[in-house]
Protein backbone atom coordinates (compact mmCIF):
# COMPACT_ATOMS: atom_id res chain seq x y z
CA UNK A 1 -24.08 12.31 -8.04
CA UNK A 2 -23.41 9.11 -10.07
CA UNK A 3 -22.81 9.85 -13.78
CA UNK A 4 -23.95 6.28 -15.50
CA UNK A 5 -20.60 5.44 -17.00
CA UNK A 6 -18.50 6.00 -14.03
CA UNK A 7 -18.57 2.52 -12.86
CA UNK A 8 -17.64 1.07 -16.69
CA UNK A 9 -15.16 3.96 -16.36
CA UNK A 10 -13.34 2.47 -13.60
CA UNK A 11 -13.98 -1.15 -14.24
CA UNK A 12 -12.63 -1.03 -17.62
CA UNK A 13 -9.39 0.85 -16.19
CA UNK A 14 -8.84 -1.10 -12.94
CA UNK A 15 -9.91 -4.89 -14.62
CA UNK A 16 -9.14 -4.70 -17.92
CA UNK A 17 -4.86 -4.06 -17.66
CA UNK A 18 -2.45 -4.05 -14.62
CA UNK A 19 -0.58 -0.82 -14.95
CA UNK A 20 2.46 -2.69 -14.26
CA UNK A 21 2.37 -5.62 -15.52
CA UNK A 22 5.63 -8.18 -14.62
CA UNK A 23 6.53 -8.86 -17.96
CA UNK A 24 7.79 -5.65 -19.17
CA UNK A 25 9.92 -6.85 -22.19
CA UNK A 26 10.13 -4.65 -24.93
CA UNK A 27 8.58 -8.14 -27.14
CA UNK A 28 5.20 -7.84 -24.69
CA UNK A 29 4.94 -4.27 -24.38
CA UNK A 30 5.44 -3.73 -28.24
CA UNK A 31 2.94 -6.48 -28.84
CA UNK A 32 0.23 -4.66 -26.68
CA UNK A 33 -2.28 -2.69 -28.82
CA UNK A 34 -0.53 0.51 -28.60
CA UNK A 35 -3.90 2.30 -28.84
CA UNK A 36 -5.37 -0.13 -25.68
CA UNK A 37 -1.91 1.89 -24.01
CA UNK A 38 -2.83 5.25 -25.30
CA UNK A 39 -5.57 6.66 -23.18
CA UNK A 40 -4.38 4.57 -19.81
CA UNK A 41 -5.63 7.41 -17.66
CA UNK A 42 -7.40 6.88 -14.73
CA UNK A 43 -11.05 8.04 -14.46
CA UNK A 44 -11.08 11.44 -12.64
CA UNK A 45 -13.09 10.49 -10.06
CA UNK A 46 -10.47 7.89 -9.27
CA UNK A 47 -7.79 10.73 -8.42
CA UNK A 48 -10.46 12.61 -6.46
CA UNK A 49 -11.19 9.91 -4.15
CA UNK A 50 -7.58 9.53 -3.46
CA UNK A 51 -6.60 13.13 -2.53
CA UNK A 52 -9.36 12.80 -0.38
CA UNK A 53 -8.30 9.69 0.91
CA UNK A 54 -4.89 11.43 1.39
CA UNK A 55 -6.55 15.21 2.56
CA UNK A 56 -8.08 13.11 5.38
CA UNK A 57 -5.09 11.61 6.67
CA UNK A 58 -3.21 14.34 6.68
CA UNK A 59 -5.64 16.28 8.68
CA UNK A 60 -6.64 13.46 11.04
CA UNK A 61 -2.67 13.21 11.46
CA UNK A 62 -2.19 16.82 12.64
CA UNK A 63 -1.42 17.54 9.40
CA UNK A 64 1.58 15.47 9.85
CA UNK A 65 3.54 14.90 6.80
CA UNK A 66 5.33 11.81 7.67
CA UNK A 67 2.45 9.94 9.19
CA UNK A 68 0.40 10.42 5.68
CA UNK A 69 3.89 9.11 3.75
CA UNK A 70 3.82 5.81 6.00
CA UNK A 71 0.50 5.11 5.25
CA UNK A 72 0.61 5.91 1.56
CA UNK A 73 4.07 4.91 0.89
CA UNK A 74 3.18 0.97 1.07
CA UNK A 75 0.08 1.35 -1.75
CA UNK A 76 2.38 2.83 -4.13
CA UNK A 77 6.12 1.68 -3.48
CA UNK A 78 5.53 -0.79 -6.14
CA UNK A 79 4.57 2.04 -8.43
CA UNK A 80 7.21 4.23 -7.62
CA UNK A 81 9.74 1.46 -8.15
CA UNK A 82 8.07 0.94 -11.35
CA UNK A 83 8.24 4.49 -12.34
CA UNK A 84 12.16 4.50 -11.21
CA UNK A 85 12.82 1.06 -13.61
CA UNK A 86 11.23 2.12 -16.73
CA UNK A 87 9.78 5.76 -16.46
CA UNK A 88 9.04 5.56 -19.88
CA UNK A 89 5.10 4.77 -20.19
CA UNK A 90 3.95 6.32 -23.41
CA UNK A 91 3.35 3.38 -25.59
CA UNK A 92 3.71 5.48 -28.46
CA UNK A 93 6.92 6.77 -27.38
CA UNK A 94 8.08 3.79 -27.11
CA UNK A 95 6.75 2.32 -30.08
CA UNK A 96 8.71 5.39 -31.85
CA UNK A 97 11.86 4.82 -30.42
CA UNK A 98 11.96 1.05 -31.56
CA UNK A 99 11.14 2.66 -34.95
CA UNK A 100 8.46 2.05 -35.38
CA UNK A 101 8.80 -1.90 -35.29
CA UNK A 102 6.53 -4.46 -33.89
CA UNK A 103 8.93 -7.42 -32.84
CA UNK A 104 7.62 -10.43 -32.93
């Protein structure tokens, strides 16, 4: 099953932005088209492959709790430290709380 816009799908959301980008400043993220921001949801298909990813693991691992963490935990430790810093990634929440300003 390969619906024809799945791979645009995921190629605009995996090449087109890093989620986390280094530079989180409220200057750059305020300057980022807030609607670019809106809809930064990743492609279903996306999340399926990685429950799988994680559903195979776990079973392969005795279904093993701590082995799946170790192997998960480094591909998204950055993500979750990210998440910890700023947990705040609505652009238009933010956008909101700075009232609604775009500083330049």
């Amino acid at each position: 099953h390969n619906p024809p816009d799945l791979f645009g799908k995921i190629s605009v959301y995996v090449g087109d932005e890093e989620l986390f980008p280094k530079d989180l400043s409220p200057d750059s993220q305020l300057n980022k088209d807030i609607a670019q921001w809106a809809d930064s949801t990743a492609p279903k298909a996306l999340a399926d492959v990685f429950e799988a990813l994680v559903g195979a693991i776990f079973l392969d691992a005795g279904k093993c709790l701590k082995t799946v963490w170790q192997v998960i935990q480094p591909l998204l430790q950055q993500y979750i430290d990210q998440s910890l810093t700023d947990p705040n990634l609505n652009p238009k929440r933010s956008f909101t709380e700075q009232g609604e300003k775009i500083i330049e």
